[in-house]
PDB file of N, CA and C in Angstrom:
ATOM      1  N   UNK A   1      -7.396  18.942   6.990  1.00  0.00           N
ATOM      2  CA  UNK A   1      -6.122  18.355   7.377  1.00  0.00           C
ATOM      3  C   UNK A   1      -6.306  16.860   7.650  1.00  0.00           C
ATOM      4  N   UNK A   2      -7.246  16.484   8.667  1.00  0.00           N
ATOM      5  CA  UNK A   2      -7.190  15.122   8.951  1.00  0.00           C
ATOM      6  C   UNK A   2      -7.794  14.619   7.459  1.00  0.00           C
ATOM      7  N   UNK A   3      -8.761  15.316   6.848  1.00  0.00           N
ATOM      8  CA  UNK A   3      -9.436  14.471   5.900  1.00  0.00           C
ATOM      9  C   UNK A   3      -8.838  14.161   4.675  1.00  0.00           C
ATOM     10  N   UNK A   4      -7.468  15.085   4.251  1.00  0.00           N
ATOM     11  CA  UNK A   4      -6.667  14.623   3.780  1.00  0.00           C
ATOM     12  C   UNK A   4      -5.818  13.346   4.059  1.00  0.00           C
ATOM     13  N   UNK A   5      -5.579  13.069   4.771  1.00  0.00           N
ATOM     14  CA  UNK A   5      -5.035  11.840   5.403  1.00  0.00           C
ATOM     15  C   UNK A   5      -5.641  10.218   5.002  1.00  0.00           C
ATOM     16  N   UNK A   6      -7.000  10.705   5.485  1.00  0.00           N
ATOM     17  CA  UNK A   6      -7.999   9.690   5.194  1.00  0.00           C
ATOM     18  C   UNK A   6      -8.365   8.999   3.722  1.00  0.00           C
ATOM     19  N   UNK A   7      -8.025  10.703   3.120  1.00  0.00           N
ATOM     20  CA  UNK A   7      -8.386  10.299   1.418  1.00  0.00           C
ATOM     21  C   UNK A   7      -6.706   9.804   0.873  1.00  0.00           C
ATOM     22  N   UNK A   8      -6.015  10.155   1.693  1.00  0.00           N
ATOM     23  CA  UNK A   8      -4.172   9.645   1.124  1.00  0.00           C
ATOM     24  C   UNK A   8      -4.270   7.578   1.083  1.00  0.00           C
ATOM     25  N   UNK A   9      -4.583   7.878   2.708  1.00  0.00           N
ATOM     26  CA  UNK A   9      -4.731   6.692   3.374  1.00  0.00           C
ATOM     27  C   UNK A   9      -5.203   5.724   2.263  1.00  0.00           C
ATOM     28  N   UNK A  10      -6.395   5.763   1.617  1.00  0.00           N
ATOM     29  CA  UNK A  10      -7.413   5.260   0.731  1.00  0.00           C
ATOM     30  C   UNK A  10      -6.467   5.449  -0.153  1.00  0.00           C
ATOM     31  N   UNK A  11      -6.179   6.083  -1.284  1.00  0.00           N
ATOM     32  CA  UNK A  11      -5.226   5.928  -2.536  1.00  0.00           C
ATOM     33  C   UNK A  11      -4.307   4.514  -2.260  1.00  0.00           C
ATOM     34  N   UNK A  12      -3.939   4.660  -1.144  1.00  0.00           N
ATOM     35  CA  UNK A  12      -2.689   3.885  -0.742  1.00  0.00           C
ATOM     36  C   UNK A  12      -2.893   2.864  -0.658  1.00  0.00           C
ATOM     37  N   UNK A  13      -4.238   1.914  -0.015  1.00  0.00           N
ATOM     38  CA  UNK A  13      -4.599   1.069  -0.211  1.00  0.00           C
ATOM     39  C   UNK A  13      -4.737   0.599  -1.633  1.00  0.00           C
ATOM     40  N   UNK A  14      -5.142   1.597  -2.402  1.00  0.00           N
ATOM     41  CA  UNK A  14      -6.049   1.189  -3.692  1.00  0.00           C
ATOM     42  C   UNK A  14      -4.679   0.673  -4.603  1.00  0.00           C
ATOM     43  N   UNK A  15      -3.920   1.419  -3.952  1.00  0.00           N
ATOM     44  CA  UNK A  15      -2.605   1.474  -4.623  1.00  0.00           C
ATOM     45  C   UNK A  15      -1.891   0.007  -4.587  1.00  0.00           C
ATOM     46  N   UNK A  16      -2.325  -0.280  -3.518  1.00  0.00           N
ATOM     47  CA  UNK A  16      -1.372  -1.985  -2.947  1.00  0.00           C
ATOM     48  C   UNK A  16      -2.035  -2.639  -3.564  1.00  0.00           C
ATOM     49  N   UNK A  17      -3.167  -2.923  -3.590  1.00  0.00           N
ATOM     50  CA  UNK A  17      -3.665  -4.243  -4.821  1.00  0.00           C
ATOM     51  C   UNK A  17      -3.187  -3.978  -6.101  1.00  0.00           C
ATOM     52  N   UNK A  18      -3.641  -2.213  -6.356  1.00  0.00           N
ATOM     53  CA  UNK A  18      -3.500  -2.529  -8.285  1.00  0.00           C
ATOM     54  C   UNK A  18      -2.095  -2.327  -8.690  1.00  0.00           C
ATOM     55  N   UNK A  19      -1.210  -2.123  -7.834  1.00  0.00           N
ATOM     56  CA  UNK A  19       0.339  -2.350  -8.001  1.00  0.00           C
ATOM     57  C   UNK A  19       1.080  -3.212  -7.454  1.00  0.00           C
ATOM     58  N   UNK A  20       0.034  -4.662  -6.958  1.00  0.00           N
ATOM     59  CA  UNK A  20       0.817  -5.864  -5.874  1.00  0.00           C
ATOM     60  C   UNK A  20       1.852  -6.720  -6.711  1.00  0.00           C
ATOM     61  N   UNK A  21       1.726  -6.441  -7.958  1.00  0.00           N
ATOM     62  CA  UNK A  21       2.934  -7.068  -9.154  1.00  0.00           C
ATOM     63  C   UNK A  21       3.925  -6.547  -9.247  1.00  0.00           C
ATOM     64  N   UNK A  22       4.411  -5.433  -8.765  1.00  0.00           N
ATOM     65  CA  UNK A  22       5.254  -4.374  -8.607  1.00  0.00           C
ATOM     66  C   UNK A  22       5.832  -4.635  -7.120  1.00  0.00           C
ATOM     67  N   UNK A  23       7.238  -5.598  -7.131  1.00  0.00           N
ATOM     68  CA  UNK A  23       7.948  -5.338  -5.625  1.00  0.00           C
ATOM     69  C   UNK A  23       8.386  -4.177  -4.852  1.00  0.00           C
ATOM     70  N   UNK A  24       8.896  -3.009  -5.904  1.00  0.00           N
ATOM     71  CA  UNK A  24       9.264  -1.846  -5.248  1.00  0.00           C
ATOM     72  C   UNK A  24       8.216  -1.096  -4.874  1.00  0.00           C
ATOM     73  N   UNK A  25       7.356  -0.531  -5.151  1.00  0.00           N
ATOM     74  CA  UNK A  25       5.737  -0.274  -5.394  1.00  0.00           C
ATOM     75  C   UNK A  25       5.030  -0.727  -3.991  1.00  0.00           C
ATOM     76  N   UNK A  26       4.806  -2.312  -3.798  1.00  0.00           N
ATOM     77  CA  UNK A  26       4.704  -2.739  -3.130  1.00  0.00           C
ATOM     78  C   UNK A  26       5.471  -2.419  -1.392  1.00  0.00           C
ATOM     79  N   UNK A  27       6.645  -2.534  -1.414  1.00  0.00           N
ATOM     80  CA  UNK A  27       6.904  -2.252  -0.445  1.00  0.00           C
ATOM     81  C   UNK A  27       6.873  -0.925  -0.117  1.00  0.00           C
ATOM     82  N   UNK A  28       7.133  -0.034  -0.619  1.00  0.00           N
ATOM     83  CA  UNK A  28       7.049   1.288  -0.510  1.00  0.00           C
ATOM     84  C   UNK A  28       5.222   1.239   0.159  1.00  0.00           C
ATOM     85  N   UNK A  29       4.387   1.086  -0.969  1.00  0.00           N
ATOM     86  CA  UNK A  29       3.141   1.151  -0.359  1.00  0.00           C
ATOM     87  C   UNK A  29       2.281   0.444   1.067  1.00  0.00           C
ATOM     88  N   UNK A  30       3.288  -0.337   1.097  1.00  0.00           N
ATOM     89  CA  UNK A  30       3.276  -1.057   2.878  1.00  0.00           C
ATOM     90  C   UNK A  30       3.514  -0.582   3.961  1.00  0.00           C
ATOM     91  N   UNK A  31       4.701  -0.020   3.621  1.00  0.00           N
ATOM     92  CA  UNK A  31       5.113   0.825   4.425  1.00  0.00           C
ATOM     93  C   UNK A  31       4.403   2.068   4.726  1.00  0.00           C
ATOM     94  N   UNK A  32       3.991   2.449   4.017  1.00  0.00           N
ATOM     95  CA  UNK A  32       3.143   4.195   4.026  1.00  0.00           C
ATOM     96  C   UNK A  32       1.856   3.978   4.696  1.00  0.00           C
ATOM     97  N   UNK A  33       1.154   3.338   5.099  1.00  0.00           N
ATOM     98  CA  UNK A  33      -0.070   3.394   5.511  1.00  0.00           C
ATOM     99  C   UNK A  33       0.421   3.945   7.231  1.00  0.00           C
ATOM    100  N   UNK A  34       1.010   2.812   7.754  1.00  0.00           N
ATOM    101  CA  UNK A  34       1.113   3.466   9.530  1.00  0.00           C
ATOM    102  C   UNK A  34       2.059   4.773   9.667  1.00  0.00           C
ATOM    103  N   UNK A  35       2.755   5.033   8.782  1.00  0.00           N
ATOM    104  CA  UNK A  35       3.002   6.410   8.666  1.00  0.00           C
ATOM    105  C   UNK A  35       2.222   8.113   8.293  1.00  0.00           C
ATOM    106  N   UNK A  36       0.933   7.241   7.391  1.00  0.00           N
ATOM    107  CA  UNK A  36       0.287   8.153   7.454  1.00  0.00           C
ATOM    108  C   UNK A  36      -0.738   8.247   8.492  1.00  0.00           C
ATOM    109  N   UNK A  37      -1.161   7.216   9.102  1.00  0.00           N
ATOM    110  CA  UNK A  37      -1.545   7.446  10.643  1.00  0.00           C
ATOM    111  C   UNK A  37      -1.619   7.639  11.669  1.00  0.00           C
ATOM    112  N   UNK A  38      -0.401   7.284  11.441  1.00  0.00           N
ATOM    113  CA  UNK A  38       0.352   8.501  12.746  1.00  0.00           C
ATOM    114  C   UNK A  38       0.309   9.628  12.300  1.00  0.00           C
ATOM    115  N   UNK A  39       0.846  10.407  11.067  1.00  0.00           N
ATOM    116  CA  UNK A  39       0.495  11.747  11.014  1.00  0.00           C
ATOM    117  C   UNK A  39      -1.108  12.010  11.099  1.00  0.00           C
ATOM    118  N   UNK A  40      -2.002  11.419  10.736  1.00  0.00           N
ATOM    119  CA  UNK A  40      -3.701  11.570  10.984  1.00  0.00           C
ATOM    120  C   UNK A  40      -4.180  11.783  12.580  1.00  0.00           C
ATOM    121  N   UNK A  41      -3.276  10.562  13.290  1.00  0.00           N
ATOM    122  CA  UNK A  41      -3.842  11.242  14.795  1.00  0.00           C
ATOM    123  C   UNK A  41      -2.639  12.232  15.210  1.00  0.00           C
ATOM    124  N   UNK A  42      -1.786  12.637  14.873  1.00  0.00           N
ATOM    125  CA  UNK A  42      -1.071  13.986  14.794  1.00  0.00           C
ATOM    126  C   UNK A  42      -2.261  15.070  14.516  1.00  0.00           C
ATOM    127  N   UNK A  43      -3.105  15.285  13.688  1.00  0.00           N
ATOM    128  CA  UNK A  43      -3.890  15.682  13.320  1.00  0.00           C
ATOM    129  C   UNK A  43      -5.101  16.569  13.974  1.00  0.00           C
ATOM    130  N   UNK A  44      -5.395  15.056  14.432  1.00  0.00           N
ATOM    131  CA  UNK A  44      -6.511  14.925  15.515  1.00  0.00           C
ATOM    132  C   UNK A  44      -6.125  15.457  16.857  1.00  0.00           C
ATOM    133  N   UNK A  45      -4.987  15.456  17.333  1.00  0.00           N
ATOM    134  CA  UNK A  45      -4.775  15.784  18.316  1.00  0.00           C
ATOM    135  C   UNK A  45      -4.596  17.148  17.742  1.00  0.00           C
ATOM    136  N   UNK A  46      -3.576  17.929  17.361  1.00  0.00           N
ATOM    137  CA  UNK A  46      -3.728  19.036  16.727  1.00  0.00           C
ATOM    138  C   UNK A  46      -4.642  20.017  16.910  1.00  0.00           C
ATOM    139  N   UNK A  47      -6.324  19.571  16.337  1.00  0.00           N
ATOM    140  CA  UNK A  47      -7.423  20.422  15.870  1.00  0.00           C
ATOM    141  C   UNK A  47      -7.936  19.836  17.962  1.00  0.00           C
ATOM    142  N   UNK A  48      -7.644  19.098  18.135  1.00  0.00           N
ATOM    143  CA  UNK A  48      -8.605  18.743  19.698  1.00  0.00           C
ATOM    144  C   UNK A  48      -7.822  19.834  20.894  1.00  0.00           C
ATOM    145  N   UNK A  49      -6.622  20.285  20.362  1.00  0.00           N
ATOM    146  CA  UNK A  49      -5.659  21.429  21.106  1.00  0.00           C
ATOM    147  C   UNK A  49      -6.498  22.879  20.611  1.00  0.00           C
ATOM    148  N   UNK A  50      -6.224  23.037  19.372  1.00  0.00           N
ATOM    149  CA  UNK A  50      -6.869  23.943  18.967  1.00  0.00           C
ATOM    150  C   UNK A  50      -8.125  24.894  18.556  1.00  0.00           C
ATOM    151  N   UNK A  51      -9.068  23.786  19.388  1.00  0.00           N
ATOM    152  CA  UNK A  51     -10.507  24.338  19.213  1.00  0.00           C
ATOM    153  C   UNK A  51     -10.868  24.386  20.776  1.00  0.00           C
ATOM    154  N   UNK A  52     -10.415  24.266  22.026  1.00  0.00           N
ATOM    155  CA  UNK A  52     -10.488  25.413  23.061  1.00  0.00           C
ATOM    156  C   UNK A  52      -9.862  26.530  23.143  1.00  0.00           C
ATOM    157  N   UNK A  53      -8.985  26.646  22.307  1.00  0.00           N
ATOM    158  CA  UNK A  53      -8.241  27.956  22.308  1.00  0.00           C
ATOM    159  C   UNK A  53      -9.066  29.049  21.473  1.00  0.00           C
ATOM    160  N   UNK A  54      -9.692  28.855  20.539  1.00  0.00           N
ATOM    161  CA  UNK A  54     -10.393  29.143  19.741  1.00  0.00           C
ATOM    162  C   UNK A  54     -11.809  29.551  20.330  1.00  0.00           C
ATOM    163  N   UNK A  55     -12.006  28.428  20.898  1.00  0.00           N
ATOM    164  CA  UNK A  55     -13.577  28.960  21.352  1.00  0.00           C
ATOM    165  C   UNK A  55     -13.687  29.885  23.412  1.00  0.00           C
ATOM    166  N   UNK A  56     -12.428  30.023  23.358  1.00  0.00           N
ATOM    167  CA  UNK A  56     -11.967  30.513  24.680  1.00  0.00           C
ATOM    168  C   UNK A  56     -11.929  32.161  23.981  1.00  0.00           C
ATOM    169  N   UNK A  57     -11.004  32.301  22.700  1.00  0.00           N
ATOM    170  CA  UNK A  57     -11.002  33.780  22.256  1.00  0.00           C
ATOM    171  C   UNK A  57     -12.811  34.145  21.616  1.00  0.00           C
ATOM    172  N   UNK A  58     -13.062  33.295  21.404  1.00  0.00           N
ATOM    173  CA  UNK A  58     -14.576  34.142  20.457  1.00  0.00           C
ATOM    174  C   UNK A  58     -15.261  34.574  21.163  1.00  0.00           C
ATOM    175  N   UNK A  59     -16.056  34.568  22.239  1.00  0.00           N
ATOM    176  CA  UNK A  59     -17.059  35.609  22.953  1.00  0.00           C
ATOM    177  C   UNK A  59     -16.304  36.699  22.855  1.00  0.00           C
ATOM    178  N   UNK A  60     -15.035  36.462  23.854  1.00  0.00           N
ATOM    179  CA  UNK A  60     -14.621  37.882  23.546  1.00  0.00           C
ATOM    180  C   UNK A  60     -14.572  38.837  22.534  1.00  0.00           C
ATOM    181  N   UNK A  61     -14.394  38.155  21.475  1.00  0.00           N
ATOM    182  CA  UNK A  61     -13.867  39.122  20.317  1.00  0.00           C
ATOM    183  C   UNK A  61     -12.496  39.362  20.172  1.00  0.00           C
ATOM    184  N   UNK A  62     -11.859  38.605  21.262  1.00  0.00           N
ATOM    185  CA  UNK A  62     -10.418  38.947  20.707  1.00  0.00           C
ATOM    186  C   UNK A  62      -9.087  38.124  20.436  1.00  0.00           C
TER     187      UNK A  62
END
């Protein structure tokens, strides 16, 4: 989940140089980076909720 983000994140960059001749392109791709970082530490917080819950059920078994 987060590491998707990371590898989006990266396209997106790659994306703004080799499409910086492109105004619509461009802005669109400006825009998308702090949006996908916020969903990334969405993420992070997410899996940091969900792995005491997780490791609270496993000894038990249940």
């Amino acid at each position: 989940m987060v590491g998707d983000h990371d590898a989006d994140i990266a396209k997106v960059m790659a994306g703004q140089q080799q499409f910086a001749s492109n105004a619509g392109l461009k802005t669109l791709l400006g825009e998308t980076p702090p949006t996908l970082r916020e969903h990334r530490q969405q993420a992070y917080r997410l899996l940091g909720q969900e792995a005491p819950r997780q490791a609270r059920k496993a000894p038990g078994g249940r």
